[in-house]
Protein backbone atom coordinates (compact mmCIF):
# COMPACT_ATOMS: atom_id res chain seq x y z
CA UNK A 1 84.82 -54.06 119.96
CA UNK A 2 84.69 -55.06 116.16
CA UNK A 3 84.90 -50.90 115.34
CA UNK A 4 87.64 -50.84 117.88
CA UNK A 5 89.95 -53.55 117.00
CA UNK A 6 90.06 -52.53 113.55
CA UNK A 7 90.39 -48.59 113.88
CA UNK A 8 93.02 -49.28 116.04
CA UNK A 9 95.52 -51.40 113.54
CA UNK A 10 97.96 -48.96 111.40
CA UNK A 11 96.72 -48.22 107.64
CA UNK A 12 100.10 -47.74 106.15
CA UNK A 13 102.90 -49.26 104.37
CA UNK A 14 105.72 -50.03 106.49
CA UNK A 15 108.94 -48.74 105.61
CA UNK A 16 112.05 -48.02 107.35
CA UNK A 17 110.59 -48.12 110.72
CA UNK A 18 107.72 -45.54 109.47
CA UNK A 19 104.01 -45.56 108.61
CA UNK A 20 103.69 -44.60 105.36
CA UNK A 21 101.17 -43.46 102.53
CA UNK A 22 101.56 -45.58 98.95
CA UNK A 23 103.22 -42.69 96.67
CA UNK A 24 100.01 -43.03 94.50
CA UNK A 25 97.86 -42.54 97.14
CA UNK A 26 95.68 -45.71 96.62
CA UNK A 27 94.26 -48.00 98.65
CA UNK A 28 92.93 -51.57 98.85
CA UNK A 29 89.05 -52.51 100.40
CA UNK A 30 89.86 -55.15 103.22
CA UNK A 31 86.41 -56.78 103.18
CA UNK A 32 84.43 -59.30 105.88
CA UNK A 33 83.25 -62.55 103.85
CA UNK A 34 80.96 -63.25 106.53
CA UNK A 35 78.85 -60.17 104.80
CA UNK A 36 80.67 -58.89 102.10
CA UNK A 37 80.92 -54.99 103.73
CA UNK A 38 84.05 -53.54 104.28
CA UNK A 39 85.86 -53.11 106.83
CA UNK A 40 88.69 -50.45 106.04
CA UNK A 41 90.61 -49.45 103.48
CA UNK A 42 94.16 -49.89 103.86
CA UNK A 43 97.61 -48.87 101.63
CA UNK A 44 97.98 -49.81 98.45
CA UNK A 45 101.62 -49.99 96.78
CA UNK A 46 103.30 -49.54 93.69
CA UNK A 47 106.11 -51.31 92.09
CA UNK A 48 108.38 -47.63 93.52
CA UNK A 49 107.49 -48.26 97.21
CA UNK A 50 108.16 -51.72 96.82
CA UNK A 51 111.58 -50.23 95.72
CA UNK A 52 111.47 -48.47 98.65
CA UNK A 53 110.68 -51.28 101.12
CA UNK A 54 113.52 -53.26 99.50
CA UNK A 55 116.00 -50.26 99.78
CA UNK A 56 115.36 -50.14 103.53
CA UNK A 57 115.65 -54.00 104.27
CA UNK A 58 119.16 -53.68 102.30
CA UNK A 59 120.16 -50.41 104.16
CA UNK A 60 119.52 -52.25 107.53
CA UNK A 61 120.90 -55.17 106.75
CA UNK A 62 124.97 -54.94 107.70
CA UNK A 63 123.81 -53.55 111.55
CA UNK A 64 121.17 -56.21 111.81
CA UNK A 65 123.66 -58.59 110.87
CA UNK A 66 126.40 -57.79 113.26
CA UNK A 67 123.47 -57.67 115.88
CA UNK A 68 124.64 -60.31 118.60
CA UNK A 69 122.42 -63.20 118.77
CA UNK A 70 120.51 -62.80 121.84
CA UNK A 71 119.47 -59.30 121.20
CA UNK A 72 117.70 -61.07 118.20
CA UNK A 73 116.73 -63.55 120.68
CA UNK A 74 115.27 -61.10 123.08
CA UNK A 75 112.98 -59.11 120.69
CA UNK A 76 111.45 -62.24 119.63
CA UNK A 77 110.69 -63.36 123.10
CA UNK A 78 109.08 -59.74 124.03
CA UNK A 79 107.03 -60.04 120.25
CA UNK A 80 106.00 -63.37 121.53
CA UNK A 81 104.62 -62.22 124.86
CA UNK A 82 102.85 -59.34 122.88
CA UNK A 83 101.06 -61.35 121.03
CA UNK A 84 100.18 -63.44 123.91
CA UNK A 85 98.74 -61.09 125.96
CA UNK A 86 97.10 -59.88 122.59
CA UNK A 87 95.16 -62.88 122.10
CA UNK A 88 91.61 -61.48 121.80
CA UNK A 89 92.10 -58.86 119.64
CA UNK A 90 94.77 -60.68 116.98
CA UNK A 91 91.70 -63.29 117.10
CA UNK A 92 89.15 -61.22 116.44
CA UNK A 93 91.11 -59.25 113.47
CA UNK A 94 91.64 -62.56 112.12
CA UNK A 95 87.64 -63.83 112.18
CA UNK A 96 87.15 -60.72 110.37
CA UNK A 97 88.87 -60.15 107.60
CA UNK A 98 89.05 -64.25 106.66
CA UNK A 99 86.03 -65.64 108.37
CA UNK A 100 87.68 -68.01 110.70
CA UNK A 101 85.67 -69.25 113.93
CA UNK A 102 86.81 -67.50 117.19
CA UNK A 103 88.09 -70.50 118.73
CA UNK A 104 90.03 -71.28 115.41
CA UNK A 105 91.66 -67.55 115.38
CA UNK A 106 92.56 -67.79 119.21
CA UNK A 107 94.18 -71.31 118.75
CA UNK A 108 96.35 -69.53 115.60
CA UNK A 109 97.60 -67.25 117.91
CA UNK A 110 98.98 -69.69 120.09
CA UNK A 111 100.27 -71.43 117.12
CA UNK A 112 101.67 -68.33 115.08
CA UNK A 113 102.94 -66.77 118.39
CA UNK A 114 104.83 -70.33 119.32
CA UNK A 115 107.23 -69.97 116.02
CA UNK A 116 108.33 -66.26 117.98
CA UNK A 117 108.71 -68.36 121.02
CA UNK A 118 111.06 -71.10 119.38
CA UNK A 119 112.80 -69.32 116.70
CA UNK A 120 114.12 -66.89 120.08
CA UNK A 121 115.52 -70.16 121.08
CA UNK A 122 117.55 -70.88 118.01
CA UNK A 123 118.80 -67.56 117.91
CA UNK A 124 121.37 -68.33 119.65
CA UNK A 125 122.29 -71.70 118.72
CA UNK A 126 123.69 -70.45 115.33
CA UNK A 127 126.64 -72.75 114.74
CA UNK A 128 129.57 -73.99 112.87
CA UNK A 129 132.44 -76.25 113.52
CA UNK A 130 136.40 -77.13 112.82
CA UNK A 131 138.59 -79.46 111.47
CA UNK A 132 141.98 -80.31 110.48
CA UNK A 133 141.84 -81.36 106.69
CA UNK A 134 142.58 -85.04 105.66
CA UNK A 135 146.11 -83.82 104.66
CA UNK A 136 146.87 -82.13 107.79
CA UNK A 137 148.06 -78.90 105.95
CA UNK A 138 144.85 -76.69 106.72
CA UNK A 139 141.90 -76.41 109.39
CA UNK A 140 138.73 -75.98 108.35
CA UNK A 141 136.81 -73.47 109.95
CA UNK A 142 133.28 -73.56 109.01
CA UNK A 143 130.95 -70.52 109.74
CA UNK A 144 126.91 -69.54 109.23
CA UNK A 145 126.10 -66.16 107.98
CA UNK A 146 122.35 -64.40 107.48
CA UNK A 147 121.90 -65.02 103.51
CA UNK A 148 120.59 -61.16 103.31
CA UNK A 149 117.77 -59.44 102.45
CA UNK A 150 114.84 -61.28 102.49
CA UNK A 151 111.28 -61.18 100.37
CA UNK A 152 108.47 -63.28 102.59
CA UNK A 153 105.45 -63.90 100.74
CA UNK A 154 102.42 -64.79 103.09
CA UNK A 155 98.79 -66.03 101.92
CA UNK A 156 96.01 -65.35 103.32
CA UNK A 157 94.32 -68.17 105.39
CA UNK A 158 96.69 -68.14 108.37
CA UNK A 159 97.85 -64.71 108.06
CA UNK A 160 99.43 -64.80 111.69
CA UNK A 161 100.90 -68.19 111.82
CA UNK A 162 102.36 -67.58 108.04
CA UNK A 163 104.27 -64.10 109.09
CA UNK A 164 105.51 -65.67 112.47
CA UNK A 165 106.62 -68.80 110.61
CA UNK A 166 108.91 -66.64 108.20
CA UNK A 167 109.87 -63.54 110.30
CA UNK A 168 110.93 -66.49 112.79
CA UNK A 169 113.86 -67.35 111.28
CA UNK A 170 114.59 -64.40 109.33
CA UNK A 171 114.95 -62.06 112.34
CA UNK A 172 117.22 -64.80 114.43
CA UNK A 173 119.18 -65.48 111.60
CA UNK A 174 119.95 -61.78 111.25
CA UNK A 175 118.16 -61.13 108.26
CA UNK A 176 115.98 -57.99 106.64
CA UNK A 177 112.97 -58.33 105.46
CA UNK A 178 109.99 -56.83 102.99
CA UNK A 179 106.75 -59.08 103.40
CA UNK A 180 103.89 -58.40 101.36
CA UNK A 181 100.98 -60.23 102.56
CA UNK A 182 97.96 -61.60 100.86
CA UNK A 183 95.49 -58.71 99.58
CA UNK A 184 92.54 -60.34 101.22
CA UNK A 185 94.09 -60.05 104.60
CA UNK A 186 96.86 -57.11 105.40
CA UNK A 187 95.48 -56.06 109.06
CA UNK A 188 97.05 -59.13 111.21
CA UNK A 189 100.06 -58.74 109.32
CA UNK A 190 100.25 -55.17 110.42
CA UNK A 191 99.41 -55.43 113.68
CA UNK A 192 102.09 -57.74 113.80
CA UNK A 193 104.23 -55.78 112.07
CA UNK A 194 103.57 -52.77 114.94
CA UNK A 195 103.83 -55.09 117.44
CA UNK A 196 107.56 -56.40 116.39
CA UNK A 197 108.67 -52.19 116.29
CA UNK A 198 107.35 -52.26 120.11
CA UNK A 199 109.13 -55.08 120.83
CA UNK A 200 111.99 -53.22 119.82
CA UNK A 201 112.92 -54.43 115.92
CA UNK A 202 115.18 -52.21 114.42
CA UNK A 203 113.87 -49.83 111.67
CA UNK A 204 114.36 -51.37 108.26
CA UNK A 205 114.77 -54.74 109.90
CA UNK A 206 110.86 -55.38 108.68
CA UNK A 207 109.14 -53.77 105.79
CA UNK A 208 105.75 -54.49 104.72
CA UNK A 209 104.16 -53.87 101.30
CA UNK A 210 100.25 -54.14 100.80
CA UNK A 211 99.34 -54.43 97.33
CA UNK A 212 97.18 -55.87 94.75
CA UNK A 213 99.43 -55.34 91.98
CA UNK A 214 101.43 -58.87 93.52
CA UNK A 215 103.52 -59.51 90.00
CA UNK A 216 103.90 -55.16 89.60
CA UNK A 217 105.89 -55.14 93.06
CA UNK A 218 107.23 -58.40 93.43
CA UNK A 219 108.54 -59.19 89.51
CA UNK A 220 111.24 -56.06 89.85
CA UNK A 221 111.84 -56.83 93.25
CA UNK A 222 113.38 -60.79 92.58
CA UNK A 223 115.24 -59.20 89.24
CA UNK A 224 116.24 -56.05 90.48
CA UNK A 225 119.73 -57.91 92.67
CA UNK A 226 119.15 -56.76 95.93
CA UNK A 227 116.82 -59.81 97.56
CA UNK A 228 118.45 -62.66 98.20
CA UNK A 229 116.28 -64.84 99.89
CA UNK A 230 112.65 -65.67 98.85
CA UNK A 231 110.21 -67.56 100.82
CA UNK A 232 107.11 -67.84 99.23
CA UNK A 233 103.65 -70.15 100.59
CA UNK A 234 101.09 -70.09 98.04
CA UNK A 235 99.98 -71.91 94.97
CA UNK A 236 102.42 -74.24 92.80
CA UNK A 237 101.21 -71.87 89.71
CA UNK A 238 102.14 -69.04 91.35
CA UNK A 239 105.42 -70.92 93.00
CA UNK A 240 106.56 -72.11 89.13
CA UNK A 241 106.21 -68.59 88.03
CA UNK A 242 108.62 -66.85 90.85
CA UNK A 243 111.31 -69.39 90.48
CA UNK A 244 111.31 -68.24 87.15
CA UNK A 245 112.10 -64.73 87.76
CA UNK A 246 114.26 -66.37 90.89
CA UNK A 247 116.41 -67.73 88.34
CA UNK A 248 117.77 -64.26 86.74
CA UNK A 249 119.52 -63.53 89.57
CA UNK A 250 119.93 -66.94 91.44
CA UNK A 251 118.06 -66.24 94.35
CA UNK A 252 117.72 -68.87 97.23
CA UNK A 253 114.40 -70.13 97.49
CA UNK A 254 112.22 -72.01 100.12
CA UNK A 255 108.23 -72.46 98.60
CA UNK A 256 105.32 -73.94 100.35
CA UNK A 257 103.23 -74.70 97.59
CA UNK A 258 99.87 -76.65 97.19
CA UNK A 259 98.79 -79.74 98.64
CA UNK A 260 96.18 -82.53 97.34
CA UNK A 261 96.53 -84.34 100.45
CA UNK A 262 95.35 -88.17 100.78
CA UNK A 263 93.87 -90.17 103.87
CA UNK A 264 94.14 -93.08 104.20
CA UNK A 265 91.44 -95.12 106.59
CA UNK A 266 93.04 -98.87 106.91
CA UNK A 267 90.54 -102.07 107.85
CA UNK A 268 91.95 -102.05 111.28
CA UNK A 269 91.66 -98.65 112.08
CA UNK A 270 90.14 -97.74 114.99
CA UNK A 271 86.89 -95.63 113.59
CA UNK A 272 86.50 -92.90 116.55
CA UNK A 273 89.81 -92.27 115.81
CA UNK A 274 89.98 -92.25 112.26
CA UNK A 275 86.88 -90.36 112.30
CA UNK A 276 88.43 -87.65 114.55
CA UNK A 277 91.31 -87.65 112.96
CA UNK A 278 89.21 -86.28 109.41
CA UNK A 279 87.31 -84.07 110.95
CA UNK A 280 90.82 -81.80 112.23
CA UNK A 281 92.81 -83.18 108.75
CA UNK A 282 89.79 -82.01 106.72
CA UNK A 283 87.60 -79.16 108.69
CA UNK A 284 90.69 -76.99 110.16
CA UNK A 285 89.94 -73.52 108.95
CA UNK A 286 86.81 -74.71 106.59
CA UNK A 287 89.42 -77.26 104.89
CA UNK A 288 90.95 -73.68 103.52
CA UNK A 289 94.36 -75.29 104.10
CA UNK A 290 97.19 -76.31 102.08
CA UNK A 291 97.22 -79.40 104.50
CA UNK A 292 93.81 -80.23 104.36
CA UNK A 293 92.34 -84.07 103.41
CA UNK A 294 91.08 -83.50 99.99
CA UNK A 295 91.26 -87.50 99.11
CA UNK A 296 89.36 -89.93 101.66
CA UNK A 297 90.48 -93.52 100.67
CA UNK A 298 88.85 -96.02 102.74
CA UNK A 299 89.13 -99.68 102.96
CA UNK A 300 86.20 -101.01 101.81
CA UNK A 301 84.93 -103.23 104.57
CA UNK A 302 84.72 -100.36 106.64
CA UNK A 303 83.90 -97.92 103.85
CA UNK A 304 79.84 -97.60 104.64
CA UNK A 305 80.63 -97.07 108.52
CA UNK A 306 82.96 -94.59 108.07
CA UNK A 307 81.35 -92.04 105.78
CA UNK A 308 78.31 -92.50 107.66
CA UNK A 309 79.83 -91.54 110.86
CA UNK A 310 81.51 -88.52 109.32
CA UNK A 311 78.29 -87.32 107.38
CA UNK A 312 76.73 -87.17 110.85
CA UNK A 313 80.04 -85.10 112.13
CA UNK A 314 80.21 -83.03 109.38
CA UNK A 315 75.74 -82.69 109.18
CA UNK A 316 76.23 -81.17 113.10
CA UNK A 317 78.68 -78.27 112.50
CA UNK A 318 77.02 -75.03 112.52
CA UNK A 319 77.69 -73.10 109.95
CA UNK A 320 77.79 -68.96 110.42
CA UNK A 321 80.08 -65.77 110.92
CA UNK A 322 82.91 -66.44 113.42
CA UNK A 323 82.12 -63.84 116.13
CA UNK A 324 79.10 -65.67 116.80
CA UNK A 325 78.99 -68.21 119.50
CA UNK A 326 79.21 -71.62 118.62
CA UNK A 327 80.22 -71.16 115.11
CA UNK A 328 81.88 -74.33 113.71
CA UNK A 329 82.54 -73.16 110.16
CA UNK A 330 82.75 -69.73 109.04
CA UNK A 331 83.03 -68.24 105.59
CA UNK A 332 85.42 -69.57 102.44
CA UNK A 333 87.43 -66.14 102.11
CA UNK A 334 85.47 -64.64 98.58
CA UNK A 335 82.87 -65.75 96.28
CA UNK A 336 85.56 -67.24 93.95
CA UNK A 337 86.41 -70.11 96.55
CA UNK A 338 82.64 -70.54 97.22
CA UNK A 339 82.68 -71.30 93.73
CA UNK A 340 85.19 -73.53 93.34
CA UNK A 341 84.20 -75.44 96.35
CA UNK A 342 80.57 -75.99 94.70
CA UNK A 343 81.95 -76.39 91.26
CA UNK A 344 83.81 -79.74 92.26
CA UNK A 345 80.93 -81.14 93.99
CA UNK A 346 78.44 -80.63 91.46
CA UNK A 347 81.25 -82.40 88.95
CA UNK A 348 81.81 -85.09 90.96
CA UNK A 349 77.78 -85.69 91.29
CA UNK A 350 78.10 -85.47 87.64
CA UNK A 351 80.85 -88.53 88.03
CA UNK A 352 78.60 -90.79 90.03
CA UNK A 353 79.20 -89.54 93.34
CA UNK A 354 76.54 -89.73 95.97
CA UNK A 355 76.06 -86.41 98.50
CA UNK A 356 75.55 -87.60 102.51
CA UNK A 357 75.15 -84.36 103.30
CA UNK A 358 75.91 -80.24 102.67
CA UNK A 359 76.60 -79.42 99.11
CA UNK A 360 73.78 -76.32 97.93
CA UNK A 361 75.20 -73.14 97.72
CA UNK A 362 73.67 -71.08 99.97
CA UNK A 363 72.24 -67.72 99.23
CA UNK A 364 73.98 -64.72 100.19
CA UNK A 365 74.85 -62.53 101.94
CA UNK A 366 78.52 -64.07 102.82
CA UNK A 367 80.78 -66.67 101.34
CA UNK A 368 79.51 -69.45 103.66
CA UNK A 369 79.69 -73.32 102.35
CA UNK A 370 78.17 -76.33 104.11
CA UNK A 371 80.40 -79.05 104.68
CA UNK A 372 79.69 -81.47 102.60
CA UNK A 373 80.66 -85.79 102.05
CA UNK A 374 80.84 -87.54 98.61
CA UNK A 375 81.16 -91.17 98.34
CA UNK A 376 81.40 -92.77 95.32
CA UNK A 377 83.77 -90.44 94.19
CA UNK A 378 85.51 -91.19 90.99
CA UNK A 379 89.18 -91.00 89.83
CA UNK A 380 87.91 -88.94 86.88
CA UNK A 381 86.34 -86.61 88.81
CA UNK A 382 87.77 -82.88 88.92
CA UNK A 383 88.00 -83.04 92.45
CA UNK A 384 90.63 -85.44 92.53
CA UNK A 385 92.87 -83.44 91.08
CA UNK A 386 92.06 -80.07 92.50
CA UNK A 387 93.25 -78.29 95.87
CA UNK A 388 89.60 -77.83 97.17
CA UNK A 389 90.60 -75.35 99.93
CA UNK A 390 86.64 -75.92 101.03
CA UNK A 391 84.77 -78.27 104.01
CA UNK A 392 84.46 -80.81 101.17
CA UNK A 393 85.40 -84.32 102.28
CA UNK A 394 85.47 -86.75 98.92
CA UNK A 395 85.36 -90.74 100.00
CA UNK A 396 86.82 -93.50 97.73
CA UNK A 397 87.33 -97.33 98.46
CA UNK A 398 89.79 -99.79 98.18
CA UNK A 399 90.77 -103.08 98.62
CA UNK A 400 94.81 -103.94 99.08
CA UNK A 401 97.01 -101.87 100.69
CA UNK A 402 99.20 -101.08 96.98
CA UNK A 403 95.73 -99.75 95.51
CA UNK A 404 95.86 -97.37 98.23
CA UNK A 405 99.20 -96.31 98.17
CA UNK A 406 99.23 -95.79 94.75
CA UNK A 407 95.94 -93.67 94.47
CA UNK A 408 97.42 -91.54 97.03
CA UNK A 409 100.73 -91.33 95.69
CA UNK A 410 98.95 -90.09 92.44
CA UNK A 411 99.18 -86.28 92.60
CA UNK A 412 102.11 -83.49 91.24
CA UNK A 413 101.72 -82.68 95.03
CA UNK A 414 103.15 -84.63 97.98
CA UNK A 415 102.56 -81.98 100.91
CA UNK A 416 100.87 -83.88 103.43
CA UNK A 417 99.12 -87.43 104.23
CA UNK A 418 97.22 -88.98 106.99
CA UNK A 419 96.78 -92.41 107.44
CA UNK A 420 94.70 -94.24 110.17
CA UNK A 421 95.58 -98.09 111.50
CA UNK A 422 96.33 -100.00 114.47
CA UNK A 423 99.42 -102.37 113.02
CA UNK A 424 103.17 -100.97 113.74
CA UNK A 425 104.48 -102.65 110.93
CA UNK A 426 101.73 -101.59 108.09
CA UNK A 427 102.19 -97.86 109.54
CA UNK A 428 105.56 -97.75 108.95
CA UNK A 429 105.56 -99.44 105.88
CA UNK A 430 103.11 -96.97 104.05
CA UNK A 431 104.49 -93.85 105.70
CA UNK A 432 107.68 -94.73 103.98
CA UNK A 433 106.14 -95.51 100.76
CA UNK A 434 103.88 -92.16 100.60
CA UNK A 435 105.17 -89.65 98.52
CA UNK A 436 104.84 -86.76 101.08
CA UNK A 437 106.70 -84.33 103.20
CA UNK A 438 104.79 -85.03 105.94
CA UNK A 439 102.60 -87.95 107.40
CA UNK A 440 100.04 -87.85 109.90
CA UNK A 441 99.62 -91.31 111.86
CA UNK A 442 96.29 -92.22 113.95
CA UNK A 443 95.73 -87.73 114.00
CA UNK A 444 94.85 -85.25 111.25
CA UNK A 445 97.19 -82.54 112.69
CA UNK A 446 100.60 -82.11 111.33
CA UNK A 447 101.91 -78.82 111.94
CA UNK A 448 104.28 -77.87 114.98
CA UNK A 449 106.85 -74.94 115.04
CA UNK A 450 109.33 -77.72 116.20
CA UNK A 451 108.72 -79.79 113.26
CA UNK A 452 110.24 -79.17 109.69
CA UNK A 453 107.12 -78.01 107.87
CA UNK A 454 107.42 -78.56 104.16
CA UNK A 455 107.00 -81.42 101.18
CA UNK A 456 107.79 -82.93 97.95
CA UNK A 457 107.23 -83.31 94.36
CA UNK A 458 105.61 -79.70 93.29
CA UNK A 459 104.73 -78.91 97.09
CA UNK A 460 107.35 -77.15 97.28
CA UNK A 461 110.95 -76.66 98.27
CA UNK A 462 112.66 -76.27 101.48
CA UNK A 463 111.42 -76.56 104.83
CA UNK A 464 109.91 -73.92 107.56
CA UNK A 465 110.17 -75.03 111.28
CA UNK A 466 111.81 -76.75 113.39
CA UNK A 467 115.48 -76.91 113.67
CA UNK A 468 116.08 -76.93 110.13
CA UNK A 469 113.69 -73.79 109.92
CA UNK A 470 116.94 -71.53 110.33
CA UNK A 471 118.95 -72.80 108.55
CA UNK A 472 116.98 -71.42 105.29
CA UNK A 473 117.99 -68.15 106.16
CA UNK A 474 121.75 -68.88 106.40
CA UNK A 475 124.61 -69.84 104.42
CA UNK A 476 127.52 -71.48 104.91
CA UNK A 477 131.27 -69.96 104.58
CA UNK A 478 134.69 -71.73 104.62
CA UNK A 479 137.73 -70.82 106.04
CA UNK A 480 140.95 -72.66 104.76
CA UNK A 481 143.70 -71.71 107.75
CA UNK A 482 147.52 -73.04 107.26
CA UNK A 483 148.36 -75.16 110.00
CA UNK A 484 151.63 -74.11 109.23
CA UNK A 485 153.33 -77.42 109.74
């Protein structure tokens, strides 16, 4: 089955509506971090077919355009059944080339598939408006227009859910596209990619580019005048650097960038919630998650309770390669994340922190970490300021409800926060007060395709999702029209 499903995924660049060889002739190692072999070798391109791929997306873009919505409409609903009745195999793909846990990988599909599902629905619900002007001489007819050729930009821990969440829109709002996806995992994104051309996409609509030279193909691509849309979900260091080169030619933009997310656990809270609630804000994907709870703050009459509840949690998960049954937590995706994850812990043991449980690196083979609880944890630890992207769950205490606020709202990021009590008022009070683009209340899940994904500060710009989701991918045009009065 393993051989199977990844034999059968295409190799190739996509370009123009063809599989293609890189010009150069390279290729990339797709590797399992469960073990560290590889599992294929797959296309890798140069800064020319990058050309290429953008060439194509503007060559297809004035038919895909003119397209009439619900033909968009309808090859996003047949994508989404696809990938539906797909399930088992996108899952599998998935556990392998990132480490996720089965059940993790099948509930992505649902997820990623569900942004094909609603972004059919706003297809055709593309709309603008009219007016007479305040001085009765002209109407004002008010359109929406695809913004153009588009560069997506997908990383690598939800490789489905990422493409889905940016083809989406682009494809109802009539735009091309060239995606390059993250190095570490190409084969979901072309296996979605061959799915879309069954479901009928137009060639050229959707390019992808597999490289590892990501500045060689992407730098000449964002200068070169032809993109005009880029939609980027990766680091804030990485983010800074592309609006850079954005800014040459004045490219539109939408960035989901990194998180440092805080949780909040209140003195009211009710515990089996809260602790829940941490164990999906914090342990979703191994905490490899731009959303994930890297900042515990708990109110310090309910401070001891709390961790020790969650050290149990977290103590229980099994820890192994996603195919096997019962995995909890699979691999971090390379030995470079391993290492990060136990580089913070041993700092903040360094700091004064105390470990409940987990933190010793493992030996080998595989990139697995054990989730692990600090308490104790203090501001001038590392980890405070660092996207752990790990099953590391660091606990601080406070006592007023400003102390908490404030820690939280201390971060460049403001992506999401989570915050756990049982009084109305104090909920709504602190949501409003938290610097972040999106709050979880009394649950440590956020994201929905019919929510406006997205934050603040240097999270990033823009929002994917939702109704708004669209609307990223269009622009706006004016008509002035004479009444003729």
């Amino acid at each position: 089955m393993t051989t199977t499903v990844v034999r059968d995924v295409p190799k190739q660049l996509f370009i123009g509506g063809s599989w293609q060889e890189a010009e150069s002739g390279r290729t990339l190692s797709v590797d399992d971090p469960a073990t560290g072999e590889e599992l294929c070798q797959v296309a890798d391109a140069s800064p020319a077919d990058g050309r290429r791929a953008a060439e194509a997306a503007v060559a297809a873009q004035a038919a895909w355009a003119a397209t009439p919505p619900r033909v968009r409409s309808e090859i996003l609903r047949r994508a989404y059944d696809l990938i539906i009745a797909r399930t088992e195999d996108l899952a599998l793909l998935m556990t392998l080339e990132m480490g996720k846990p089965l059940a993790e990988a099948r509930a992505e599909v649902a997820y990623g598939a569900e942004f094909f599902r609603w972004f059919s629905e706003e297809a055709v619900r593309v709309d603008g408006g009219m007016m007479t002007a305040p001085d009765g001489r002209n109407r004002i007819l008010v359109t929406r227009q695809p913004v153009g050729p588009c560069l997506l930009i997908t990383p690598w821990n939800f490789p489905l859910a990422m493409g889905t969440r940016k083809i989406g829109p682009a494809v109802a709002a009539g735009c091309t596209m060239v995606l390059k996806p993250a190095p570490q995992t190409p084969l979901t994104t072309l296996a979605l990619a061959a799915i879309l051309a069954e479901a009928g996409l137009p060639d050229g609509v959707l390019n992808v580019v597999t490289t590892t030279d990501a500045a060689g193909v992407v730098e000449p691509l964002l200068r070169g005048g032809q993109i005009r849309k880029l939609s980027f979900t990766g680091s804030t260091q990485v983010g800074r650097i592309l609006l850079a080169q954005c800014a040459d030619t004045v490219i539109r933009t939408s960035m989901e960038l990194g998180g440092n997310a805080p949780l909040i656990v209140f003195d009211d809270a009710d515990l089996d919630v809260a602790v829940e609630g941490t164990m999906v804000a914090k342990m979703r994907n191994m905490g490899e998650s731009c959303c994930a709870a890297n900042r515990i703050f708990v109110h310090t009459s309910v401070a001891e309770e709390f961790a020790s509840r969650l050290a149990a949690r977290m103590a229980a998960l099994k820890v192994g390669p996603g195919t096997e049954p019962g995995t909890d937590v699979g691999p971090l995706i390379d030995t470079a994340g391993q290492s990060k994850a136990h580089d913070v812990v041993q700092d903040a043991v360094k700091h004064g922190a105390t470990l409940l449980t987990g933190g010793e690196l493992p030996a080998g083979p595989g990139c697995f970490y054990p989730p692990t609880v600090l308490t104790g944890v203090t501001t001038d630890a590392a980890i405070m300021d660092t996207e752990v992207f790990g099953p590391v769950a660091a606990i601080l205490t406070f006592e007023t409800e400003d102390e908490a606020v404030t820690a939280a709202n201390a971060t460049e990021f403001g992506l999401a926060a989570y915050l756990f009590t049982q009084n109305l008022d104090r909920a709504l009070r602190v949501a409003e007060r938290l610097e972040s683009g999106m709050i979880g209340l009394n649950t440590g899940l956020v994201s929905n395709p019919a929510a406006p994904f997205g934050g603040v500060k240097q999270s990033g710009l823009g929002r994917e999702g939702g109704r708004v989701g669209i609307g990223e991918f269009l622009e706006y045009k004016y008509l002035a029209i004479p009444t003729g009065a």
